[in-house]
N, C-alpha and C. Protein backbone atom coordinates (compact mmCIF):
# COMPACT_ATOMS: atom_id res chain seq x y z
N UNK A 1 -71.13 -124.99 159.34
CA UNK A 1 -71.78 -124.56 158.12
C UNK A 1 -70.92 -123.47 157.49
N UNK A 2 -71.01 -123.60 156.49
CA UNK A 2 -69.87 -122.93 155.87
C UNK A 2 -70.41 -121.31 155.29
N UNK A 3 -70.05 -120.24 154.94
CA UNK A 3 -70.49 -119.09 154.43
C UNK A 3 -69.92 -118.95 153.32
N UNK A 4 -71.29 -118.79 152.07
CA UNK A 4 -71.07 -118.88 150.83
C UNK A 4 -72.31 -117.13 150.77
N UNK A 5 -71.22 -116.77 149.41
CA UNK A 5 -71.72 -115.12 148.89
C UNK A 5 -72.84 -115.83 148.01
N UNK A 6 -73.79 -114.33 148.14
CA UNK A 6 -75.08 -114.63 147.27
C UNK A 6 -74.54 -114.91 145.51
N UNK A 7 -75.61 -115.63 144.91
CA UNK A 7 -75.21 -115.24 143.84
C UNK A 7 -75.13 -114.18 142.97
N UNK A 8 -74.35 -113.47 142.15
CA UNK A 8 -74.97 -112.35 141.55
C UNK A 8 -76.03 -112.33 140.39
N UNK A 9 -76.99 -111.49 140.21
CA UNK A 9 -78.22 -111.59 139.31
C UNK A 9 -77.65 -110.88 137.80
N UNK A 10 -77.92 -112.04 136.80
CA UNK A 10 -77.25 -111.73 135.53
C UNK A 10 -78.12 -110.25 135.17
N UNK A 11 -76.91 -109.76 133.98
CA UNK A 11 -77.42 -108.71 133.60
C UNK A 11 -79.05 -108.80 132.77
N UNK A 12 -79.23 -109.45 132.07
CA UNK A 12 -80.50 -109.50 131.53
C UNK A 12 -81.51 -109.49 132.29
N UNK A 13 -81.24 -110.84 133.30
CA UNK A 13 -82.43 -110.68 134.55
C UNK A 13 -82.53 -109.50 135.20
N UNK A 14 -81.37 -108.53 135.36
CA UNK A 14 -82.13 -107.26 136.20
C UNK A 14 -82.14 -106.08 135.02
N UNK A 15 -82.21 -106.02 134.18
CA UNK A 15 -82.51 -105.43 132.59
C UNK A 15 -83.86 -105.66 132.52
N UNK A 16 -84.88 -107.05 132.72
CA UNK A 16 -85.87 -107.68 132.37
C UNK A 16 -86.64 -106.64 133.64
N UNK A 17 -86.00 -106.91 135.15
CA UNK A 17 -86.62 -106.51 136.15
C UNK A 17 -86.86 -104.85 136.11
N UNK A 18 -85.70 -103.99 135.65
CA UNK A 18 -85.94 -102.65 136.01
C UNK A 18 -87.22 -102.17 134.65
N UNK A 19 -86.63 -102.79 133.48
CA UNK A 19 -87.49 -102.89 132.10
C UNK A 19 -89.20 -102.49 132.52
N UNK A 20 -89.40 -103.73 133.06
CA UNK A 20 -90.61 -104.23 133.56
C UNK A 20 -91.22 -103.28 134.66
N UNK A 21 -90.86 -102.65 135.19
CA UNK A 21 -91.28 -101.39 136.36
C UNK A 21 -92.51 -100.44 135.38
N UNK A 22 -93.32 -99.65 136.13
CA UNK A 22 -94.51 -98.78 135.56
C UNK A 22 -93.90 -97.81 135.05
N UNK A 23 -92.83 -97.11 135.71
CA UNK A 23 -92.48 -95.67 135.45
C UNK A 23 -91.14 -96.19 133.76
N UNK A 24 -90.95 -97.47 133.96
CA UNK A 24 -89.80 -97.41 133.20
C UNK A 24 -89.73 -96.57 131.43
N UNK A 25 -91.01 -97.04 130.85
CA UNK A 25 -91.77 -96.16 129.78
C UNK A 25 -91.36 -94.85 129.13
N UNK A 26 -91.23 -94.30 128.62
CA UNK A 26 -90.72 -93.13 128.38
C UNK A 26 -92.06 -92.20 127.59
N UNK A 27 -93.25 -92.27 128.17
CA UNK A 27 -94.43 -92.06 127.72
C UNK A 27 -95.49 -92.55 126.85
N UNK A 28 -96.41 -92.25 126.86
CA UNK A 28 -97.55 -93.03 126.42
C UNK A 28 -97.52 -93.29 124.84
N UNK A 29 -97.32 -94.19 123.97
CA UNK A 29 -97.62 -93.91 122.92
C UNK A 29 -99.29 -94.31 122.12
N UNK A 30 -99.33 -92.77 121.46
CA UNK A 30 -100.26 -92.09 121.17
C UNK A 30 -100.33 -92.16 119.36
N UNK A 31 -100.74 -92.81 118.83
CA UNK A 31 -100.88 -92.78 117.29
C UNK A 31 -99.31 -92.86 117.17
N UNK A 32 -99.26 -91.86 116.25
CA UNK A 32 -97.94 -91.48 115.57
C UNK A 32 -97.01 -90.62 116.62
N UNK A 33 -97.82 -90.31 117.76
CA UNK A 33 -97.00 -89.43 119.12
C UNK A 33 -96.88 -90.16 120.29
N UNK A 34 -96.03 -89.37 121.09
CA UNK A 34 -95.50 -90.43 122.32
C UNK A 34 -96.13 -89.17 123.34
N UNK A 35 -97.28 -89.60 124.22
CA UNK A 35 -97.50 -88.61 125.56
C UNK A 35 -96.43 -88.47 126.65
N UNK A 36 -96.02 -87.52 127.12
CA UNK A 36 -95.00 -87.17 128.08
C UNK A 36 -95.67 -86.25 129.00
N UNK A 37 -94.77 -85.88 130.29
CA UNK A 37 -95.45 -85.17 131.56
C UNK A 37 -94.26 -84.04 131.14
N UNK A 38 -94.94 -82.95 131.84
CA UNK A 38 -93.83 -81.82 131.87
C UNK A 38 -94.35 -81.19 132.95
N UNK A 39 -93.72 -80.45 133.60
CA UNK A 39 -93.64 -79.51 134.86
C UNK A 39 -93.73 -78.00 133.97
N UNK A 40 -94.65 -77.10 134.69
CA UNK A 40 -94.48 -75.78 134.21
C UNK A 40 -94.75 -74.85 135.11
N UNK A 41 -94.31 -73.91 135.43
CA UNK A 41 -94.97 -72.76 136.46
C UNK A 41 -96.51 -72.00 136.21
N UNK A 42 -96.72 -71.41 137.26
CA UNK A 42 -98.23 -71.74 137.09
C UNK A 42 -98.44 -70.26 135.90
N UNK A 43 -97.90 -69.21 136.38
CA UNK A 43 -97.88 -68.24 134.89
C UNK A 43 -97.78 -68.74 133.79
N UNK A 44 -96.63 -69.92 133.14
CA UNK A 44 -96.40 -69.84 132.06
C UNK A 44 -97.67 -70.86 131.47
N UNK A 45 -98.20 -71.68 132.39
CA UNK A 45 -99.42 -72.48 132.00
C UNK A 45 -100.08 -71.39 131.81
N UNK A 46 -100.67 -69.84 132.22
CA UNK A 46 -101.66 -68.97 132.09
C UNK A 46 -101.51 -68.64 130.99
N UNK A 47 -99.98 -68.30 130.50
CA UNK A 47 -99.88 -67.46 128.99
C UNK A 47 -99.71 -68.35 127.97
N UNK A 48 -99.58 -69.87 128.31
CA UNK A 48 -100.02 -71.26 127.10
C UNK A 48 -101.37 -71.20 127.09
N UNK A 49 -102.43 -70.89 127.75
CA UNK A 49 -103.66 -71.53 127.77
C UNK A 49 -104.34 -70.30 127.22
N UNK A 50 -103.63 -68.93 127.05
CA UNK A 50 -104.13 -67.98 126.95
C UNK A 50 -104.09 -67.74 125.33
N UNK A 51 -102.48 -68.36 124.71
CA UNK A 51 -102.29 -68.24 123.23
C UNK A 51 -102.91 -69.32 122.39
N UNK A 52 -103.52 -70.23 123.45
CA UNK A 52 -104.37 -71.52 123.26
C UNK A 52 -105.86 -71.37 122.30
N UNK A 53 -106.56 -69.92 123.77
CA UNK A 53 -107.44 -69.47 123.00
C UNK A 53 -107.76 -68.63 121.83
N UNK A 54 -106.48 -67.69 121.74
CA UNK A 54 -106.26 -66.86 120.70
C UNK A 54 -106.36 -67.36 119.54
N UNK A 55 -104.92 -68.31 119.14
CA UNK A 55 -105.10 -69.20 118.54
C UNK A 55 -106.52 -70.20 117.98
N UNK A 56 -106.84 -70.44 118.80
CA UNK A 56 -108.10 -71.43 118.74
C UNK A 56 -107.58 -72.95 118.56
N UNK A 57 -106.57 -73.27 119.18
CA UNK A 57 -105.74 -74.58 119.23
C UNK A 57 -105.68 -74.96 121.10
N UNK A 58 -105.33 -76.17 121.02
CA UNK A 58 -105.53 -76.68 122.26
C UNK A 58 -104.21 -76.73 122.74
N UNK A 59 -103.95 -77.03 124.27
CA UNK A 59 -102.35 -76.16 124.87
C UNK A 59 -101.40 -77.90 124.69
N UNK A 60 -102.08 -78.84 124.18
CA UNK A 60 -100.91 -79.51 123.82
C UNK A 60 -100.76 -79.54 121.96
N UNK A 61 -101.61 -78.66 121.57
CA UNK A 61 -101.02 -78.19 120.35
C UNK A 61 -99.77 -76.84 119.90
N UNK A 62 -100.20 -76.07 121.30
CA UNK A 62 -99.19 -74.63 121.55
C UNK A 62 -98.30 -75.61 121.56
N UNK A 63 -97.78 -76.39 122.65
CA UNK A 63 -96.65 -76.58 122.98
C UNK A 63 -95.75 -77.96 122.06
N UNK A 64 -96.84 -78.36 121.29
CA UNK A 64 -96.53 -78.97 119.94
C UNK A 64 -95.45 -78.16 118.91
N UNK A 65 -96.59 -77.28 118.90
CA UNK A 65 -95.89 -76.44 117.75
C UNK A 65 -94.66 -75.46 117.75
N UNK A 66 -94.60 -74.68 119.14
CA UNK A 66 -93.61 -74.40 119.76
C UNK A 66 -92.41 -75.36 119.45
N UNK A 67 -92.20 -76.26 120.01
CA UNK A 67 -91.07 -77.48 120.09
C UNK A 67 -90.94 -77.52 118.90
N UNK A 68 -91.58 -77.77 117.59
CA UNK A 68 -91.52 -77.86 116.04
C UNK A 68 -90.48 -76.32 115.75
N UNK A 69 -90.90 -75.65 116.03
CA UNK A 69 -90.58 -74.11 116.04
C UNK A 69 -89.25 -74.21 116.76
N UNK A 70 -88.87 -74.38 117.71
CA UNK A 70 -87.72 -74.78 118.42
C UNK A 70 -86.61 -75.59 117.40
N UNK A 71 -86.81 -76.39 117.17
CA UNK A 71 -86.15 -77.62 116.56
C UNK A 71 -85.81 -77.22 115.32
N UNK A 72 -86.82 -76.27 114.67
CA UNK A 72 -86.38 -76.04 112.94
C UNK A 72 -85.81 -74.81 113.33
N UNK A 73 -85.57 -73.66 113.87
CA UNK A 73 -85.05 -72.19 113.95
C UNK A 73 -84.60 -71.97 115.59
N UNK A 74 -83.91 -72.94 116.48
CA UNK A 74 -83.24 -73.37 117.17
C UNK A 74 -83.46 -71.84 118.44
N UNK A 75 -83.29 -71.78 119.61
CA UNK A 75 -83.25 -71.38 120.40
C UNK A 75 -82.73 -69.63 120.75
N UNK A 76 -83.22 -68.76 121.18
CA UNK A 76 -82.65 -67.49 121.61
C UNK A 76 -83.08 -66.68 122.59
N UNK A 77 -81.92 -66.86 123.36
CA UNK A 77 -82.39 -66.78 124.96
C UNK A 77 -82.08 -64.94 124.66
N UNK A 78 -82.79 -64.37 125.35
CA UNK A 78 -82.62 -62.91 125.39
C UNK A 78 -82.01 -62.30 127.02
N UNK A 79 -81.17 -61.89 127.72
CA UNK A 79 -81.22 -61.25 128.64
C UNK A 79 -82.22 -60.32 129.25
N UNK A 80 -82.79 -60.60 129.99
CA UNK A 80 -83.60 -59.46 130.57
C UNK A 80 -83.79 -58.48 131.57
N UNK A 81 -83.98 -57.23 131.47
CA UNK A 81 -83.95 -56.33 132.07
C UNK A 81 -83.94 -56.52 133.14
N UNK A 82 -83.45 -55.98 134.59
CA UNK A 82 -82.59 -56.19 135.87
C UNK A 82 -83.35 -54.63 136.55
């Protein structure tokens, strides 16, 4: 009996296969928005949920608007005291 190599699996078919997975998604889409997961430390969730109430907006509106805020007047990291 002779030894013959597998075949290889065309690109589309494993494009179709990884495609097709649960996680493959890049979040939920939501109306006109796409839901996403984020990781945060447990303080900085305290002082989102805290400007949440101040505000009177909900903490995926803080962090809405933030990112809006980000994006139009771009980033500035400050050094901090040691």
């Amino acid at each position: 009996m002779a030894i013959t190599r597998p075949k290889q699996p065309q690109v589309a078919s494993v494009d179709a296969f990884i495609g097709a997975a649960p996680d493959a998604a890049r979040g939920v889409q939501k109306g006109r928005k796409r839901q996403i997961s984020i990781t945060v430390s447990p303080d900085t969730l305290v002082g989102i949920d805290a400007l949440a109430r101040e505000l009177g907006m909900s903490r995926a509106a803080v962090f809405n608007l933030a990112l809006v805020q980000l994006l139009k007047h771009g980033l500035s990291i400050e050094a901090g005291e040691k």
